[in-house]
C-alpha atoms as a PDB file:
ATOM      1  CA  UNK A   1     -42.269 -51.131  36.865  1.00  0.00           C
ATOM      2  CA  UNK A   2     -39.883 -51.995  39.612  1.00  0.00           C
ATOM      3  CA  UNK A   3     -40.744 -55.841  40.611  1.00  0.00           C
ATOM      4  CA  UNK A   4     -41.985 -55.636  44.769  1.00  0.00           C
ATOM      5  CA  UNK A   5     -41.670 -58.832  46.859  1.00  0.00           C
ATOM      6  CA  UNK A   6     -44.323 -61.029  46.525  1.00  0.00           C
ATOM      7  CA  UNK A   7     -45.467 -60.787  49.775  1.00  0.00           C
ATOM      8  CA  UNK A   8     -46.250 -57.344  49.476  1.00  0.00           C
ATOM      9  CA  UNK A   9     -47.830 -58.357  46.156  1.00  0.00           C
ATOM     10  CA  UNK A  10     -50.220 -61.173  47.427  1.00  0.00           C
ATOM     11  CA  UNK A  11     -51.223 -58.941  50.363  1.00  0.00           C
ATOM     12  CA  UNK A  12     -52.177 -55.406  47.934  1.00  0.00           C
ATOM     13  CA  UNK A  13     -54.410 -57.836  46.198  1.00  0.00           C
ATOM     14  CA  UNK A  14     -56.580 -59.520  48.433  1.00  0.00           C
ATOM     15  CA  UNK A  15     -56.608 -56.021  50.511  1.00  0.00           C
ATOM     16  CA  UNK A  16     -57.575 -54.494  47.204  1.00  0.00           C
ATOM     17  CA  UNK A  17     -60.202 -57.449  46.623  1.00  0.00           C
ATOM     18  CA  UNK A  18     -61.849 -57.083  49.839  1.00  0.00           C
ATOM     19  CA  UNK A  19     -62.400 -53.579  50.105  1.00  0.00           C
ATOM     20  CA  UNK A  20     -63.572 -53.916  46.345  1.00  0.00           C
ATOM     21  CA  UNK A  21     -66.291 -56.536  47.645  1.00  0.00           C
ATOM     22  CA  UNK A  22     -67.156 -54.102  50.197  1.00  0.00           C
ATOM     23  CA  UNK A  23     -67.893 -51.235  47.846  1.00  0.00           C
ATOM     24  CA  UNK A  24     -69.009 -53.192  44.662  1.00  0.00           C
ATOM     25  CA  UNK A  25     -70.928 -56.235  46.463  1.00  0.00           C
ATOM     26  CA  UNK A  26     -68.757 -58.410  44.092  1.00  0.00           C
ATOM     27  CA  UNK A  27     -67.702 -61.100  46.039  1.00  0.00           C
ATOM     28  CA  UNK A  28     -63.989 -62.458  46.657  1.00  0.00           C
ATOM     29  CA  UNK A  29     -63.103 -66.150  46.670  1.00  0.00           C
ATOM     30  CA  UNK A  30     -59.641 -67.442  47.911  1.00  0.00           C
ATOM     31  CA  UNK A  31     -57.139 -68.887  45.082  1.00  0.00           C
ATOM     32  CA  UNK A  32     -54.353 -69.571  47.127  1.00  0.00           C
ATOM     33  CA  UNK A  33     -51.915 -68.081  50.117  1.00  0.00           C
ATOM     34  CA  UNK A  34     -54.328 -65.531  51.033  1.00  0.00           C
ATOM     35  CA  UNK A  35     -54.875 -64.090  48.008  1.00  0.00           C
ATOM     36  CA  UNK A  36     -58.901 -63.290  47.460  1.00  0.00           C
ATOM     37  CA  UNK A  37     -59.968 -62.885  44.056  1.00  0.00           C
ATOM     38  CA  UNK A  38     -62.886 -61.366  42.498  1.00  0.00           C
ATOM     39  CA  UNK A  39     -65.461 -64.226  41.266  1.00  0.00           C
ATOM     40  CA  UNK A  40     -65.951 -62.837  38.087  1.00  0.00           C
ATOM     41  CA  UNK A  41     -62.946 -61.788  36.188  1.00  0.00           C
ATOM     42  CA  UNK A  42     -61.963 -60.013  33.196  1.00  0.00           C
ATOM     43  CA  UNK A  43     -61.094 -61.306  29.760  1.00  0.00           C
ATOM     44  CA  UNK A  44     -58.654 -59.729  28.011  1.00  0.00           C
ATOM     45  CA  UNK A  45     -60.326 -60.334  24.325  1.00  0.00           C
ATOM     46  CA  UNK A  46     -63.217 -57.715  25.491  1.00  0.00           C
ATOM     47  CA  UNK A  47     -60.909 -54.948  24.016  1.00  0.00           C
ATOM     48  CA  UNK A  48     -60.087 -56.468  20.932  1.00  0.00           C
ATOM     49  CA  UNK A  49     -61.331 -53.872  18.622  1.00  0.00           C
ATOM     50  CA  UNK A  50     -61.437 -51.270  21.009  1.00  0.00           C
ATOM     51  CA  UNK A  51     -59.816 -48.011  19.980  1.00  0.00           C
ATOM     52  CA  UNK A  52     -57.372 -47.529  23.283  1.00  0.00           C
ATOM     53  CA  UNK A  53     -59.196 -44.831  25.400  1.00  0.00           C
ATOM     54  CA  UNK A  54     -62.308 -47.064  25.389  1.00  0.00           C
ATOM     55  CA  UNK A  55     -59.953 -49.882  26.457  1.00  0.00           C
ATOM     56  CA  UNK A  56     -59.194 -47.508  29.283  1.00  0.00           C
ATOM     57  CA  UNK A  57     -62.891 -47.213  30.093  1.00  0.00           C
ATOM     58  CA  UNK A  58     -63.962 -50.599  30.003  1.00  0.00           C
ATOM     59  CA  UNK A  59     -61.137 -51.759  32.484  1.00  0.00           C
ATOM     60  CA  UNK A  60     -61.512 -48.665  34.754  1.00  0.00           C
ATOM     61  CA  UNK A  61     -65.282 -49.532  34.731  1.00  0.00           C
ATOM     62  CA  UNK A  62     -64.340 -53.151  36.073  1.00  0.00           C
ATOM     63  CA  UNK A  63     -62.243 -52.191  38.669  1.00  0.00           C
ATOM     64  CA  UNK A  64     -64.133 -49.855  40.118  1.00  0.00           C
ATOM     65  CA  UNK A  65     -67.385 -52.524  39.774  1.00  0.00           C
ATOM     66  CA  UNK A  66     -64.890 -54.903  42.087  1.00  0.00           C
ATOM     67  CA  UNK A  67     -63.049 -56.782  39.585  1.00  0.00           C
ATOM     68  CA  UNK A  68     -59.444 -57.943  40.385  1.00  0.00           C
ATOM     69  CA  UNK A  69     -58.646 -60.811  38.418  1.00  0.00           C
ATOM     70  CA  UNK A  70     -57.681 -59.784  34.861  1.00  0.00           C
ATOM     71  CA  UNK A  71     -56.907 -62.819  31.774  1.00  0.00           C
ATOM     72  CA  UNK A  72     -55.138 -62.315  28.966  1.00  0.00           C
ATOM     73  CA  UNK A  73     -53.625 -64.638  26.155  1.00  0.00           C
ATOM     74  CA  UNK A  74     -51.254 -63.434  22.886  1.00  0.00           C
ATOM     75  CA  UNK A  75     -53.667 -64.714  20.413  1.00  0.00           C
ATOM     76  CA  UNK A  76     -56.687 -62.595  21.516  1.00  0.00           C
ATOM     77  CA  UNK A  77     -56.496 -60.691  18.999  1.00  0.00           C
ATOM     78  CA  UNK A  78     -52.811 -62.008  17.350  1.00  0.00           C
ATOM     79  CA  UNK A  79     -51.514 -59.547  20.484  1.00  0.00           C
ATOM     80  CA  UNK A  80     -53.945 -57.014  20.296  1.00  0.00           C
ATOM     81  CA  UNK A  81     -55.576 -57.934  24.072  1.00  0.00           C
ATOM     82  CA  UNK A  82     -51.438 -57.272  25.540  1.00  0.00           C
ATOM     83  CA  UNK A  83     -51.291 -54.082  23.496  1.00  0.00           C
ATOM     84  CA  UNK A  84     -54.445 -52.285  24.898  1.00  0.00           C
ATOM     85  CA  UNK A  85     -55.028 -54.183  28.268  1.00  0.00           C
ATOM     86  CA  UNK A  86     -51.116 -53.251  29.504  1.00  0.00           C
ATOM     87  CA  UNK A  87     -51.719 -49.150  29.173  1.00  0.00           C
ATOM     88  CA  UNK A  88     -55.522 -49.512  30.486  1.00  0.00           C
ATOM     89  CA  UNK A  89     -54.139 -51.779  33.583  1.00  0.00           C
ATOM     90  CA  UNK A  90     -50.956 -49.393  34.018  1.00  0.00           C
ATOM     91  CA  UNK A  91     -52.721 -47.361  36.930  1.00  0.00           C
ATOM     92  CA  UNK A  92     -54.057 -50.519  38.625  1.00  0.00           C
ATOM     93  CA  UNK A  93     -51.263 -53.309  38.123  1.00  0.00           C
ATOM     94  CA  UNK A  94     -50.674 -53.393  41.924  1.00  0.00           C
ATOM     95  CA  UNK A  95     -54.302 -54.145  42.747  1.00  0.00           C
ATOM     96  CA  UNK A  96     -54.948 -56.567  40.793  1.00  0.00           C
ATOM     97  CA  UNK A  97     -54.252 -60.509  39.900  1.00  0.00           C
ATOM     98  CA  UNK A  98     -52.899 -60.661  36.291  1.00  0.00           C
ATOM     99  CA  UNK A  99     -53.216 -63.769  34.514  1.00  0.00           C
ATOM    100  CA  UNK A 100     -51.166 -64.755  30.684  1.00  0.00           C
ATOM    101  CA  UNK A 101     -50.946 -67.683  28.776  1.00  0.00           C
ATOM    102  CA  UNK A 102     -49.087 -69.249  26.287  1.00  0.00           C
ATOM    103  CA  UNK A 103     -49.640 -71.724  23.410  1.00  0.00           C
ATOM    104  CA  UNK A 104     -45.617 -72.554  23.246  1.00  0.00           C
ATOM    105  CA  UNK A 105     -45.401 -75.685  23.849  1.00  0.00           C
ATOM    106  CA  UNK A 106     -41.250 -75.644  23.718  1.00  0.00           C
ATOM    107  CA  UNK A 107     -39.264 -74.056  26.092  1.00  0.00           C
ATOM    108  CA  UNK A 108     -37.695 -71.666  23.846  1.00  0.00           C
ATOM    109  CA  UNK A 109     -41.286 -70.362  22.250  1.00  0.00           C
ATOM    110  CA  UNK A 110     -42.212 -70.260  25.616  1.00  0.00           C
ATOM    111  CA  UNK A 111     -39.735 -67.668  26.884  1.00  0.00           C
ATOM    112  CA  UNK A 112     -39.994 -65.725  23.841  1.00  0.00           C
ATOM    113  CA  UNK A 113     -43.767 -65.141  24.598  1.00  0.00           C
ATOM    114  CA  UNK A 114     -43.447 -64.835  28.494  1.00  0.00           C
ATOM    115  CA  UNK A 115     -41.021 -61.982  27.575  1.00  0.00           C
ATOM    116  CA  UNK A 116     -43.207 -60.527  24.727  1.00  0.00           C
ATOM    117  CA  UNK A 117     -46.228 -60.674  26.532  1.00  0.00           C
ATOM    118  CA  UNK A 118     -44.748 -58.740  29.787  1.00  0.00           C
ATOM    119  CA  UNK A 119     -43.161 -56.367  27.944  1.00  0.00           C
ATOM    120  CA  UNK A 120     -46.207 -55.393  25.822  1.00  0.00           C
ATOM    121  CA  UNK A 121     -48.740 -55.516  29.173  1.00  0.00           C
ATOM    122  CA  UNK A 122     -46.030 -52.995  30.419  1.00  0.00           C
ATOM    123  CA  UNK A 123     -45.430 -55.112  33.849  1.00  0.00           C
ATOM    124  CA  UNK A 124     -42.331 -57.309  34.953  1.00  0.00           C
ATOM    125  CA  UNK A 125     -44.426 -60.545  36.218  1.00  0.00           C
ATOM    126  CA  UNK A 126     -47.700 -62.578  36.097  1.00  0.00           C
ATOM    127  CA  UNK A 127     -49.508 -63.317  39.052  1.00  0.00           C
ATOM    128  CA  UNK A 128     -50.203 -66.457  36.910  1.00  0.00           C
ATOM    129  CA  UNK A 129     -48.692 -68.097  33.913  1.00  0.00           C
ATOM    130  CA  UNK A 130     -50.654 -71.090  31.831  1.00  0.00           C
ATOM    131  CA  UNK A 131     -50.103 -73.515  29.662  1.00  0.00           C
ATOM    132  CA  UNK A 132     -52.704 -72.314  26.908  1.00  0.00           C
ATOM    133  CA  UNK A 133     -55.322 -74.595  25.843  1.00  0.00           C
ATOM    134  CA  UNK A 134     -54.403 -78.009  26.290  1.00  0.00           C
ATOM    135  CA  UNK A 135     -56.043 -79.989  24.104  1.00  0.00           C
ATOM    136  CA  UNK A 136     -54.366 -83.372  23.888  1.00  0.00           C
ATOM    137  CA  UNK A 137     -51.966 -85.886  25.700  1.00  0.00           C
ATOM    138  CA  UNK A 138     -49.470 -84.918  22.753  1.00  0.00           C
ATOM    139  CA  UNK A 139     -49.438 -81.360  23.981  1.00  0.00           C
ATOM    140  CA  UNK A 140     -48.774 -82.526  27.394  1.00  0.00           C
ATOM    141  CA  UNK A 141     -45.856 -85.056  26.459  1.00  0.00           C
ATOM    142  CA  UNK A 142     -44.606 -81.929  24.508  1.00  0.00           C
ATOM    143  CA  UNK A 143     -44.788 -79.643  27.569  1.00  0.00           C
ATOM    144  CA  UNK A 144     -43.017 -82.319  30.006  1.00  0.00           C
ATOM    145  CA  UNK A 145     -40.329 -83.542  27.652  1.00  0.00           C
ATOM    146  CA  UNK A 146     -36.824 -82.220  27.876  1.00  0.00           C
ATOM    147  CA  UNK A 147     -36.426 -78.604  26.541  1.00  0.00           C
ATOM    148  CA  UNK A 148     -40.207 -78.528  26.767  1.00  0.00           C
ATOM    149  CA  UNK A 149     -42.508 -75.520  27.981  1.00  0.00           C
ATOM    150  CA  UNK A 150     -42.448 -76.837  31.611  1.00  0.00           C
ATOM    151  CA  UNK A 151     -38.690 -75.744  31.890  1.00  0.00           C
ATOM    152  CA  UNK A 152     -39.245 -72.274  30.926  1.00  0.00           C
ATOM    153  CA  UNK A 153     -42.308 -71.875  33.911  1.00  0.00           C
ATOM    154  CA  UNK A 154     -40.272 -72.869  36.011  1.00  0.00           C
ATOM    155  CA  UNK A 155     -37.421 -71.093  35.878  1.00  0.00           C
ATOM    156  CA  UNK A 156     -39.391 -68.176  35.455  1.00  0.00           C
ATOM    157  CA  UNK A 157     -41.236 -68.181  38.673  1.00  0.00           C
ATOM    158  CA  UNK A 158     -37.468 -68.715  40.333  1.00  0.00           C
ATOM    159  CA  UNK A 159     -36.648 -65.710  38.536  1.00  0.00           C
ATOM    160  CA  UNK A 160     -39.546 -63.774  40.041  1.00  0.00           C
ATOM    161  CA  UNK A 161     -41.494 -63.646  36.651  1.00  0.00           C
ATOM    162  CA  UNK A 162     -44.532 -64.890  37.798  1.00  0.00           C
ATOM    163  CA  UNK A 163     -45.651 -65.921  41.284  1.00  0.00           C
ATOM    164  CA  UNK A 164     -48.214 -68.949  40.105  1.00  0.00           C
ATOM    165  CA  UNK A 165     -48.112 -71.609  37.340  1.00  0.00           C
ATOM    166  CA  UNK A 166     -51.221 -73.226  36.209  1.00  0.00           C
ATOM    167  CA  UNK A 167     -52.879 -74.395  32.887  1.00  0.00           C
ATOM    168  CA  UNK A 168     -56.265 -73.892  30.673  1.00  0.00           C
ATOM    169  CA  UNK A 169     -57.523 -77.126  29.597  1.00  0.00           C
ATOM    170  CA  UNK A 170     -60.111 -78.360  26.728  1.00  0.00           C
ATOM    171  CA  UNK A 171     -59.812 -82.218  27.142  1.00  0.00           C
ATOM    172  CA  UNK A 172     -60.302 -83.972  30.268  1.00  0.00           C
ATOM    173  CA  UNK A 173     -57.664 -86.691  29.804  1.00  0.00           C
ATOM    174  CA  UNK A 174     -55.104 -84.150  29.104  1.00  0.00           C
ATOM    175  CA  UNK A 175     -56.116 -81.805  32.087  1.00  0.00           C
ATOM    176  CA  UNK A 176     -55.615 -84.943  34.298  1.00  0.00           C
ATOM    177  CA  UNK A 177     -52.496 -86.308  33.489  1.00  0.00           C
ATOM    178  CA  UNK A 178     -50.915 -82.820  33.617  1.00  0.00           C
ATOM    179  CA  UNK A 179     -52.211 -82.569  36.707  1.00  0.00           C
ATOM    180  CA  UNK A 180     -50.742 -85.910  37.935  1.00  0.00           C
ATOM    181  CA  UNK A 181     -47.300 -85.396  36.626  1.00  0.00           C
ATOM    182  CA  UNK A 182     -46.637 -81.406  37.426  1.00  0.00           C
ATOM    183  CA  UNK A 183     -46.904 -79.698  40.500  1.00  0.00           C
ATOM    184  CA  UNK A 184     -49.129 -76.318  39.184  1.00  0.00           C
ATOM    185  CA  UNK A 185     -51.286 -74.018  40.937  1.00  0.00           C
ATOM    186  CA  UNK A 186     -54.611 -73.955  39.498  1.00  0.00           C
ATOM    187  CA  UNK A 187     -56.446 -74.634  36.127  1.00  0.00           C
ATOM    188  CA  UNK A 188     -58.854 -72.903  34.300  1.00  0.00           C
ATOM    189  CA  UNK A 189     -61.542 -75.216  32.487  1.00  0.00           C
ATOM    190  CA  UNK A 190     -65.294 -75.379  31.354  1.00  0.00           C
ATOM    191  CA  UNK A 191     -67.334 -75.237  33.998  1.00  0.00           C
ATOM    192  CA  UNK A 192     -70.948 -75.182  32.015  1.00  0.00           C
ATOM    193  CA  UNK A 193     -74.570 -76.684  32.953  1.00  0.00           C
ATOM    194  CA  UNK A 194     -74.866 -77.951  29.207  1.00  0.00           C
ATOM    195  CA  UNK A 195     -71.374 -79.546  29.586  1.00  0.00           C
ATOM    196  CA  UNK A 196     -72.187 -81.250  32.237  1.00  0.00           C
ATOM    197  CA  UNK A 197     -75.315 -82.659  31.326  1.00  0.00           C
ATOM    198  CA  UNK A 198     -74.780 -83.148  28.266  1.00  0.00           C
ATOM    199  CA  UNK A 199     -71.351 -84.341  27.176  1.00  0.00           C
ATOM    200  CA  UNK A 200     -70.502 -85.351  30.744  1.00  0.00           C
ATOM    201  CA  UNK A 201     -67.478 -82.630  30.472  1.00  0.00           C
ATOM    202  CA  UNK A 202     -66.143 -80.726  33.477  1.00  0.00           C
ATOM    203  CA  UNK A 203     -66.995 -82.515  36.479  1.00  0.00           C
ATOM    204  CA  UNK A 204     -64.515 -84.824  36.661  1.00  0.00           C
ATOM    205  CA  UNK A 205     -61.709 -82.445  35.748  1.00  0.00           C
ATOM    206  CA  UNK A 206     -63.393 -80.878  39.111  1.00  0.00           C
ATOM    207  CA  UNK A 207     -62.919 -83.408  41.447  1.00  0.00           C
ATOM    208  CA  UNK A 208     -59.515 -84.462  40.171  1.00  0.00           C
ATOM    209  CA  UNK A 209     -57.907 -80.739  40.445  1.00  0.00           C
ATOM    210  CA  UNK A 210     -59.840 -80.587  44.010  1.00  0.00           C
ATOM    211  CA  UNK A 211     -58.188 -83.695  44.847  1.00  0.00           C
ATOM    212  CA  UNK A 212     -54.645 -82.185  43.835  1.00  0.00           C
ATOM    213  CA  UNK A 213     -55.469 -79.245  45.547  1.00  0.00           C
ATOM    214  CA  UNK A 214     -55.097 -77.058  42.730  1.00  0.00           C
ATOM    215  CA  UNK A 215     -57.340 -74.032  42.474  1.00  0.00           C
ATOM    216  CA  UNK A 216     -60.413 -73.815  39.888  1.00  0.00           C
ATOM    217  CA  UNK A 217     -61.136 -71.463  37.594  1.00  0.00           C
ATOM    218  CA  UNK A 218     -63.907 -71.654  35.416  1.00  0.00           C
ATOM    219  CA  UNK A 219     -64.462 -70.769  31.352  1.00  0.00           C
ATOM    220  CA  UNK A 220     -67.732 -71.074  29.169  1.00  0.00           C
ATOM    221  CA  UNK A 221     -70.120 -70.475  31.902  1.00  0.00           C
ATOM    222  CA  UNK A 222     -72.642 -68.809  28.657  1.00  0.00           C
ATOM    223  CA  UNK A 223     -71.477 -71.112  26.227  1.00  0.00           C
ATOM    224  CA  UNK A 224     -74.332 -73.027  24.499  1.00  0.00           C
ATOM    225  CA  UNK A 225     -73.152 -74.458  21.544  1.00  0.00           C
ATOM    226  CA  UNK A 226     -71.203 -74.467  18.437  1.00  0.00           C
ATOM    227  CA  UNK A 227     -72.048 -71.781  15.436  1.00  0.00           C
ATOM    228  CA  UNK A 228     -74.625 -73.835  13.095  1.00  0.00           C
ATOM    229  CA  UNK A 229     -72.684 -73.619   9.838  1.00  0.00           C
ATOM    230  CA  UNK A 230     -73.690 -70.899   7.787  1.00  0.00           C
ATOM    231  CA  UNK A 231     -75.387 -69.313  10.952  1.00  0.00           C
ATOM    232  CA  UNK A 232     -74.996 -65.376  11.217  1.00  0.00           C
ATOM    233  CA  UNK A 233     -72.536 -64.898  14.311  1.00  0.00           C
ATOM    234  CA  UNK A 234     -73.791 -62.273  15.928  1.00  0.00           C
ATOM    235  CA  UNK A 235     -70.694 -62.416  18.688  1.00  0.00           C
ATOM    236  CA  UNK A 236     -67.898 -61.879  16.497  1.00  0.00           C
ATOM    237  CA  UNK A 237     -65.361 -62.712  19.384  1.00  0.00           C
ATOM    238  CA  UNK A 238     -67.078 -65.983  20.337  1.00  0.00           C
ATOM    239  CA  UNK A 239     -66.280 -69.271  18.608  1.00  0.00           C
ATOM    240  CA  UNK A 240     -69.604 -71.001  19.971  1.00  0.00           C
ATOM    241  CA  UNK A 241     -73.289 -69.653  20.250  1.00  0.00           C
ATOM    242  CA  UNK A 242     -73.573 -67.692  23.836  1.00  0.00           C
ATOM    243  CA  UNK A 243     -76.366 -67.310  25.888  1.00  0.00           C
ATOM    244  CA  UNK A 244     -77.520 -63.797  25.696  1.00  0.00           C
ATOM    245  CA  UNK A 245     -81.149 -63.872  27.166  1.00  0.00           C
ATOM    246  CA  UNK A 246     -80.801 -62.475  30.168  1.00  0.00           C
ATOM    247  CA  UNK A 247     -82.665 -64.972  32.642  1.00  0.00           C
ATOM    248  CA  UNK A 248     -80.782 -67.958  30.806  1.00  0.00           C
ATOM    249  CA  UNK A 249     -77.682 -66.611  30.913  1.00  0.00           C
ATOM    250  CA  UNK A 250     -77.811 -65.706  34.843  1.00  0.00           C
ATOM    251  CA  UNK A 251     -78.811 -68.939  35.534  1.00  0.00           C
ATOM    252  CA  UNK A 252     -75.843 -70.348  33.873  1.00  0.00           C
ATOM    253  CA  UNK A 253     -73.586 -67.691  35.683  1.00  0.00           C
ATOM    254  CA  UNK A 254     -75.581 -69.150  39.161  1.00  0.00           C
ATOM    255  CA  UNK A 255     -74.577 -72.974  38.203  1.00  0.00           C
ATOM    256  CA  UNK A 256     -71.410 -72.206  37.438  1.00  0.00           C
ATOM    257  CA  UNK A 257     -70.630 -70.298  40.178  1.00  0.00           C
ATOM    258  CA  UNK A 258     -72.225 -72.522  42.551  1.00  0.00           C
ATOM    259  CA  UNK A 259     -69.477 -74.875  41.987  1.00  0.00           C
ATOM    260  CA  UNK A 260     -66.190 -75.147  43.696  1.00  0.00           C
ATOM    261  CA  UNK A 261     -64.921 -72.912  41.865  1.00  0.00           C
ATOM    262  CA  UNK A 262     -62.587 -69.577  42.593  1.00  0.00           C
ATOM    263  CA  UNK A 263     -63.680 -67.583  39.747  1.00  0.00           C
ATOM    264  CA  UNK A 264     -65.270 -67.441  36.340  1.00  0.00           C
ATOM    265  CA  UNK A 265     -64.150 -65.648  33.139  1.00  0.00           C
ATOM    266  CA  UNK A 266     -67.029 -64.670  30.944  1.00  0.00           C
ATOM    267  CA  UNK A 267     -67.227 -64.211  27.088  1.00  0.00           C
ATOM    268  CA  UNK A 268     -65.061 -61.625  25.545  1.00  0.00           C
ATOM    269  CA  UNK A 269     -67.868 -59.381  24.573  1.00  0.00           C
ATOM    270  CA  UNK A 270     -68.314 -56.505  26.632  1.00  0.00           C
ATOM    271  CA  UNK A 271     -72.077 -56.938  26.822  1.00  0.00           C
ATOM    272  CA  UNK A 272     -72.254 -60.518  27.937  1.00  0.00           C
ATOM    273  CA  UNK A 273     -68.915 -59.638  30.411  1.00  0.00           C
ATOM    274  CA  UNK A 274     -71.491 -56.654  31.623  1.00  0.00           C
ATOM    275  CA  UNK A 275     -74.613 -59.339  31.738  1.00  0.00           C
ATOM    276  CA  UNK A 276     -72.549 -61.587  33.260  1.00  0.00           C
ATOM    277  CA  UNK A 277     -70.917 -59.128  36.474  1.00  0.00           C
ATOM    278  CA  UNK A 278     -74.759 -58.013  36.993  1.00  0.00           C
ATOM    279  CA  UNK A 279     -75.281 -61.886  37.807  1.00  0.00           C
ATOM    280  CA  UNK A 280     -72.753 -62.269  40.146  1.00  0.00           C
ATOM    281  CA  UNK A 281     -73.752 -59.224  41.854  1.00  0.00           C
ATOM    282  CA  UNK A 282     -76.661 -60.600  42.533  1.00  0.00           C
ATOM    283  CA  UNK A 283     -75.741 -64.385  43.172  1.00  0.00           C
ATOM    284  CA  UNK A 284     -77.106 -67.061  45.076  1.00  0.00           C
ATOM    285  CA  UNK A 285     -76.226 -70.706  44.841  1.00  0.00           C
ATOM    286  CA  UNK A 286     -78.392 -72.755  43.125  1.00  0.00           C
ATOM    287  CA  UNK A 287     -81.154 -74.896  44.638  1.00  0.00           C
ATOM    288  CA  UNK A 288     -81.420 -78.616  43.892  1.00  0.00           C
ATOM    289  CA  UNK A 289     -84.859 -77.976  42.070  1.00  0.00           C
ATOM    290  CA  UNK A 290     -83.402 -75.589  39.756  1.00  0.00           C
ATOM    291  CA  UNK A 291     -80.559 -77.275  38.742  1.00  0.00           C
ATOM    292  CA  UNK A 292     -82.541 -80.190  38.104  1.00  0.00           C
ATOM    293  CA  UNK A 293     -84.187 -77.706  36.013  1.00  0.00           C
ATOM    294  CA  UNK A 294     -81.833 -76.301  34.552  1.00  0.00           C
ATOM    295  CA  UNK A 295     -79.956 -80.010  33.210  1.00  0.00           C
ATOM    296  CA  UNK A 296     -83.374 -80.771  32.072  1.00  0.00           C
ATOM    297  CA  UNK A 297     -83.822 -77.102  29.918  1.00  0.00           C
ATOM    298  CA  UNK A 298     -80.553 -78.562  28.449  1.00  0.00           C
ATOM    299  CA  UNK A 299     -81.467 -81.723  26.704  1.00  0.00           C
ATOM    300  CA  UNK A 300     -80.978 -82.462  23.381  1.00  0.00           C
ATOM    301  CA  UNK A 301     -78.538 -78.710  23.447  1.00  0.00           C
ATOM    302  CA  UNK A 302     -74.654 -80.110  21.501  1.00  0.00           C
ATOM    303  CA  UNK A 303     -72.771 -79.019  23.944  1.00  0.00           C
ATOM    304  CA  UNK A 304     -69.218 -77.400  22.695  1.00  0.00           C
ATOM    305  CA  UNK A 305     -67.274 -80.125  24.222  1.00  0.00           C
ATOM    306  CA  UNK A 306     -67.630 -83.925  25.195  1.00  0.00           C
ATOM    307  CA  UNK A 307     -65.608 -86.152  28.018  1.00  0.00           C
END
């Protein structure tokens, strides 16, 4: 794919997301420069098991339901996600706002993936590269330090390899210090009623990235909590317990999107990412009563991640 100018780029996809809005009544939030993004987005693990033409279904089905925001990581699926998402996105790569990760925490590792993962989603940049998962201050120091991960992102969006640079984040003190000491983009975090209530996780990783000015982008909107050991897991591709009533879970869509948030990635089931597009078809923000509610519905609930 020849590489166009990123202006031309950032302007095909919030045209795109727009008229997609129009059409789909999905609605568009800004992440940055213009660029309008669909407020539920697609996770790459969906077709994980997929056989490839059903791939090709499942992604055709969300673009033309008004999805533009598409995230992907090598380890869904030990590079199974890059395999089938990159022929299934091949007809709409210009539309759309294509998001990869990496768990390479050295600047070496890191190029390898970057150049792995583009070459197996079949396109010659990321809208957005991550920092995968960070988890701890060590990862961070690890990232930061000379010959770290941070040197590859860098470079690469100076090459024209990706356009944005951001990070997903599991622990709060980790999301804020590398938000203190790098100059990213956005972040993608939990962004979950239980969470909040209940392990006091989320908000203030929030406010911070608000404060930086650094888009949000929200995981675990349906998360509830963490498999009971032993416990049948019906959701093979879900490490926690998702909500899968439907009323629950579109409440939990509604909170989550209620927040300041760009967009939210649901599960990577393709009936929960389904359940989950219906509710932000249909959203409205929250009222005070029913959050109130709904943090109250969520009491004594472990919640998959504490502050």
């Amino acid at each position: 794919m020849k590489r166009r100018s990123f202006l031309v780029s950032t302007l095909a996809v919030g045209a795109a997301g727009d008229a997609g809005a129009q059409s789909a009544d999905l609605p568009r939030r800004l992440y940055k420069d213009g660029v309008r993004l669909s407020i539920i987005g697609y996770g790459g693990i969906v077709v994980v098991g997929q056989e490839q033409q059903d791939a090709d279904r499942s992604v055709a089905s969300a673009v033309d339901a008004g999805v533009n925001y598409f995230d992907v990581a090598p380890s869904y699926g030990k590079g199974e996600a890059e395999e089938k998402l990159g022929p299934a996105l091949r007809p709409y790569r210009k539309n759309v706002f294509l998001a990869c990760k990496t768990q390479k925490r050295d600047a070496a590792g890191a190029r390898e993936e970057l150049e792995r993962s583009l070459k197996r989603l079949q396109t010659d940049y990321f809208d957005l590269y991550q920092f995968h998962a960070v988890s701890s201050m060590e990862d961070v120091e690890k990232i930061l330090a000379p010959q770290g991960a941070a040197e590859t992102f860098f470079k690469a969006k100076k090459e024209g390899k990706v356009r944005y640079l951001g990070f997903s984040a599991h622990n709060a003190e980790a999301a804020i210090a590398l938000m203190d000491r790098l100059s990213l983009d956005s972040i993608l975090f939990p962004v979950n009623y239980i969470l909040f209530s209940q392990g006091n996780f989320g908000p203030q990783i929030l406010e911070h990235a608000k404060q930086k000015g650094l888009a949000r982008m929200a995981l675990k909107a349906m998360a509830k909590t963490r498999w009971r050991q032993g416990e049948e897991r019906t959701y093979k591709k879900t490490w926690y317990r998702p909500l899968d009533d439907v009323a629950q879970a579109e409440l939990a869509v509604r909170f989550t999107l209620s927040e300041d948030i760009t967009a939210a990635i649901p599960p990577g089931e393709e009936k929960l990412f389904r359940m989950a597009l219906q509710a932000a078809r249909r959203f409205k923000p929250l009222t005070a009563s029913e959050r109130n509610q709904l943090f109250a519905s969520a009491a004594g609930i472990e919640p998959i991640f504490r502050a």
